[in-house]
Protein backbone atom coordinates (compact mmCIF):
# COMPACT_ATOMS: atom_id res chain seq x y z
CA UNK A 1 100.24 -62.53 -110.06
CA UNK A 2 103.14 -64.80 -108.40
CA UNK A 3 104.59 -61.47 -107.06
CA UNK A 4 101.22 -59.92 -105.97
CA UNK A 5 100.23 -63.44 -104.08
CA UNK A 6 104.01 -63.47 -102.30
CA UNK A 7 104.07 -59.57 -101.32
CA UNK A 8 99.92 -59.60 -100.04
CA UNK A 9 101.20 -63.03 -97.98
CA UNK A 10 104.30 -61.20 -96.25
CA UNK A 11 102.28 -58.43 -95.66
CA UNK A 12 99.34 -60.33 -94.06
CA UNK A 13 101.94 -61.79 -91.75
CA UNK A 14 103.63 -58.36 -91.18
CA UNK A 15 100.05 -57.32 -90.09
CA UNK A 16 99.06 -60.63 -87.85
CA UNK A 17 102.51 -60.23 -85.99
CA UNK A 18 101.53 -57.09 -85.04
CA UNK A 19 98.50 -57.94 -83.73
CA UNK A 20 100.28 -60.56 -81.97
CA UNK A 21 102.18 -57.78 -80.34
CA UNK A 22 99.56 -55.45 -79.63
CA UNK A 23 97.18 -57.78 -78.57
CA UNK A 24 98.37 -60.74 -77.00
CA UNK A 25 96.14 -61.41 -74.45
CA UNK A 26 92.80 -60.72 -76.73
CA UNK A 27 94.06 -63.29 -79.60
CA UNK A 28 94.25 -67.02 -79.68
CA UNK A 29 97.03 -68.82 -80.29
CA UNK A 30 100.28 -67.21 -82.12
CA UNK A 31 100.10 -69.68 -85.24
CA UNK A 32 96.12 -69.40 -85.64
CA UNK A 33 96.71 -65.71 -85.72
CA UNK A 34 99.58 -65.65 -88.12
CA UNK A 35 98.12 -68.27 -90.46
CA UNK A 36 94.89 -66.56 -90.34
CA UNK A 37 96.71 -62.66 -91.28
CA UNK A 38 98.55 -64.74 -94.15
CA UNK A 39 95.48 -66.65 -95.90
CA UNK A 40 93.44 -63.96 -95.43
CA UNK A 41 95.80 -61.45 -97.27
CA UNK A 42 96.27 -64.30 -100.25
CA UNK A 43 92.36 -64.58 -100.63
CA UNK A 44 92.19 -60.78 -100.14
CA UNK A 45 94.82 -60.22 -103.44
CA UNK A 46 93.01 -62.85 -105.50
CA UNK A 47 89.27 -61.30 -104.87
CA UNK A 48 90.85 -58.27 -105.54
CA UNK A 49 92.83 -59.10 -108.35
CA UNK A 50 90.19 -60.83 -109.62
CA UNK A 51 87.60 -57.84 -109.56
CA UNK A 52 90.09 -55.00 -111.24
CA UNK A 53 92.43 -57.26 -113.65
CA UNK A 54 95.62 -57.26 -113.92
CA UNK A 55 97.85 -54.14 -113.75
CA UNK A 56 96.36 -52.91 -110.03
CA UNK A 57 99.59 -54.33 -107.90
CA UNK A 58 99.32 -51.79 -105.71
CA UNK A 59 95.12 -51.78 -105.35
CA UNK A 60 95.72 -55.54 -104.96
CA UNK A 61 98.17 -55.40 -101.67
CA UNK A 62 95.60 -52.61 -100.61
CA UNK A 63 92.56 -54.97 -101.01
CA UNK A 64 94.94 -57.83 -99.49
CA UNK A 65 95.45 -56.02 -96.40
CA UNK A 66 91.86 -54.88 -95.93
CA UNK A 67 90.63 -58.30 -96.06
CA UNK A 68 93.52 -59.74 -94.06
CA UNK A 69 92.21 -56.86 -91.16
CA UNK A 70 88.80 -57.90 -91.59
CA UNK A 71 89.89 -61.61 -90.93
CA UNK A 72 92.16 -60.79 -87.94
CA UNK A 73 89.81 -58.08 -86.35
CA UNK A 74 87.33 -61.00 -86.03
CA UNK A 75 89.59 -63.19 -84.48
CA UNK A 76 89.39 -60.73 -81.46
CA UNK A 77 88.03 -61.56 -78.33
CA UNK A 78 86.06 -58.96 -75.56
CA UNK A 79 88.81 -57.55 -73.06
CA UNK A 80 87.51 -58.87 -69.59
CA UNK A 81 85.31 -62.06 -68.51
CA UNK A 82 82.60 -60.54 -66.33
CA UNK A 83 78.89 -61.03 -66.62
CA UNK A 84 76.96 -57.80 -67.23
CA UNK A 85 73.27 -58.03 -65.26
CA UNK A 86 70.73 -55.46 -65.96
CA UNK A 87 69.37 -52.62 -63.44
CA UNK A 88 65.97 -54.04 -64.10
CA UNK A 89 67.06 -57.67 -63.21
């Protein structure tokens, strides 16, 4: 479990630094985003862990990484400021 918690942790920050890189100007701040890719990939390994048992490494980093997207894709904000107004208005 040690080794499924460490790998789902490295790769939640492998994913959040991408992000970073992709999308820095849609994210908040560099450490929110990194800590948020990291806890979100732990929590994501020990749901999943927790659901299949022991001796699904590889489901686990799968489910680790979903969850750790799902975290970080809400962490993105809309691309431009500007109000939208109706036609009808």
């Amino acid at each position: 479990m040690f080794l499924e918690a460490l790998g789902s942790a490295l790769l939640g920050l492998a994913l959040a630094w991408a992000a970073v890189h992709r999308l820095p100007d849609r994210l908040p701040a560099r450490g929110v985003v990194l800590t948020a890719g990291s806890l979100g990939a732990v929590f994501g390994a020990l749901v999943t862990h927790g659901a299949l048992g022991p001796g699904h490494g590889l489901a686990t980093l799968f489910g680790a990484v979903a969850i750790a997207t799902v975290l970080l894709s809400l962490l993105i904000r809309p691309a431009s400021r500007r109000l939208r107004r109706s036609a009808a208005a």
